[in-house]
Protein backbone atom coordinates (compact mmCIF):
# COMPACT_ATOMS: atom_id res chain seq x y z
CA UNK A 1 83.41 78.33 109.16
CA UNK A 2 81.23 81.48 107.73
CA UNK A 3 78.30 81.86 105.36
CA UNK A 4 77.46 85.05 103.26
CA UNK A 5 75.19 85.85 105.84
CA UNK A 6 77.99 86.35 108.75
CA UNK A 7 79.56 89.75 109.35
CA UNK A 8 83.14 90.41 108.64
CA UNK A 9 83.97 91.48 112.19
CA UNK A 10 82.91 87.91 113.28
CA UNK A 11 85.27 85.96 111.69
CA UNK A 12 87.78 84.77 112.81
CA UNK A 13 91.55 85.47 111.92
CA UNK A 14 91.71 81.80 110.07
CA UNK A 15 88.50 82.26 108.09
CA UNK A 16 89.41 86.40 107.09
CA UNK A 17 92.83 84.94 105.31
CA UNK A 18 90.99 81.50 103.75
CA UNK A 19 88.01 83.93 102.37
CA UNK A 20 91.19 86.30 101.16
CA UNK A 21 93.33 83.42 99.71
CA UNK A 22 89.82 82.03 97.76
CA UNK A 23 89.47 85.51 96.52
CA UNK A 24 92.62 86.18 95.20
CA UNK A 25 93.02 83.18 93.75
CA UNK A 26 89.92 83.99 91.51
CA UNK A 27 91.31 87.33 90.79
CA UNK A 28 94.00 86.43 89.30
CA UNK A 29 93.00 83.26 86.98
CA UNK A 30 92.76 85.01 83.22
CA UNK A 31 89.50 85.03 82.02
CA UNK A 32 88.25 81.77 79.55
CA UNK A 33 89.10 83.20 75.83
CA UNK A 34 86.05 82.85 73.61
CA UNK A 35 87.38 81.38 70.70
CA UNK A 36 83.92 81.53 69.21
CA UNK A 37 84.09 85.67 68.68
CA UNK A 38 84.86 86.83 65.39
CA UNK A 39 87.67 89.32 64.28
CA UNK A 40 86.19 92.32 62.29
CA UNK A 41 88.52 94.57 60.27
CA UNK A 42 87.34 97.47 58.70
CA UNK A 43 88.42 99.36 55.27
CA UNK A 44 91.32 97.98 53.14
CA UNK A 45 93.63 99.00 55.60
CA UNK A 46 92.30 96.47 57.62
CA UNK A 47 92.46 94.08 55.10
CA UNK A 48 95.58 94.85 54.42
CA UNK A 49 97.00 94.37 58.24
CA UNK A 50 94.83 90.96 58.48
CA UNK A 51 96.78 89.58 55.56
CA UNK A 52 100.11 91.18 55.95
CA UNK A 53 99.95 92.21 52.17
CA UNK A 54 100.04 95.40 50.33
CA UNK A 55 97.05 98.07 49.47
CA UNK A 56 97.46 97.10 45.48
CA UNK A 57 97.13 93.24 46.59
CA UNK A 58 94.55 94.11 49.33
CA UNK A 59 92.57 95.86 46.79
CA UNK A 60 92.90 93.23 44.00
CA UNK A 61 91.70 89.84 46.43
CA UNK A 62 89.03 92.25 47.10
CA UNK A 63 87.70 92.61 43.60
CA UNK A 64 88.47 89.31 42.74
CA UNK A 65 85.49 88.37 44.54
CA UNK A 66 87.07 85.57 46.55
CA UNK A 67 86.31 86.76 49.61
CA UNK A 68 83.12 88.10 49.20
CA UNK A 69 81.41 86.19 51.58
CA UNK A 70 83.22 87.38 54.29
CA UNK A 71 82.12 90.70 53.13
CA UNK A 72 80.05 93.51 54.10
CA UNK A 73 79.71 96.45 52.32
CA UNK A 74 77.46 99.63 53.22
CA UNK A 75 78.28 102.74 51.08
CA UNK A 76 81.83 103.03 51.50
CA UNK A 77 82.18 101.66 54.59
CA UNK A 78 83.64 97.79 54.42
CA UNK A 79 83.65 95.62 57.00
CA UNK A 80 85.44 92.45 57.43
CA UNK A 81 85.17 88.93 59.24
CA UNK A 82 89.11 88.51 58.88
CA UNK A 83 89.30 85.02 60.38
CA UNK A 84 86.17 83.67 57.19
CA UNK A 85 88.29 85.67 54.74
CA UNK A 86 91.79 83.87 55.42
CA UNK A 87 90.10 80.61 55.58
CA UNK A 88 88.11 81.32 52.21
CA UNK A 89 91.65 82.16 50.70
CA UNK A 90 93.30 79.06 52.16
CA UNK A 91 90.63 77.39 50.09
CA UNK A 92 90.77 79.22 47.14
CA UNK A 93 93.99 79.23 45.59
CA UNK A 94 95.08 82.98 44.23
């Protein structure tokens, strides 16, 4: 067999494709999804895609202060956690 010490010319036929076949096979396994990263949507408009709603509604569940917790707010700029804020309204009832 080989170690990561041995050089590629002395390997032999056998171990070149095994080393190959191990390699590919890692290549092409997807990557584990981290289920544990959170969504961020920015501005109404993302608010609006994350719901599938309107501006007018967007803009109303915002000021109703339901989600406000999933909220962050800097100036103008709004950002947010889209998977907290559909929970919170699955728990609040609009």
């Amino acid at each position: 067999m080989y170690n990561l010490d041995t050089p590629i010319w002395q390997l032999t036929v056998a171990d070149f494709i095994d080393l190959n076949k191990k390699i590919m096979a890692e290549a092409t396994q997807p990557p584990a999804k981290d289920f544990t990263e959170k969504r961020y949507v920015y501005g109404l408009a993302g608010l609006m895609a994350a719901l599938n709603c309107s501006k007018s509604k967007a803009h109303e569940i915002k000021k109703s202060g339901k989600i406000d917790a999933a909220i962050s707010q800097h100036g103008r700029k709004i950002i947010i956690d889209a998977d907290k804020a559909i929970s919170l309204l699955k728990t609040k009832a609009l």
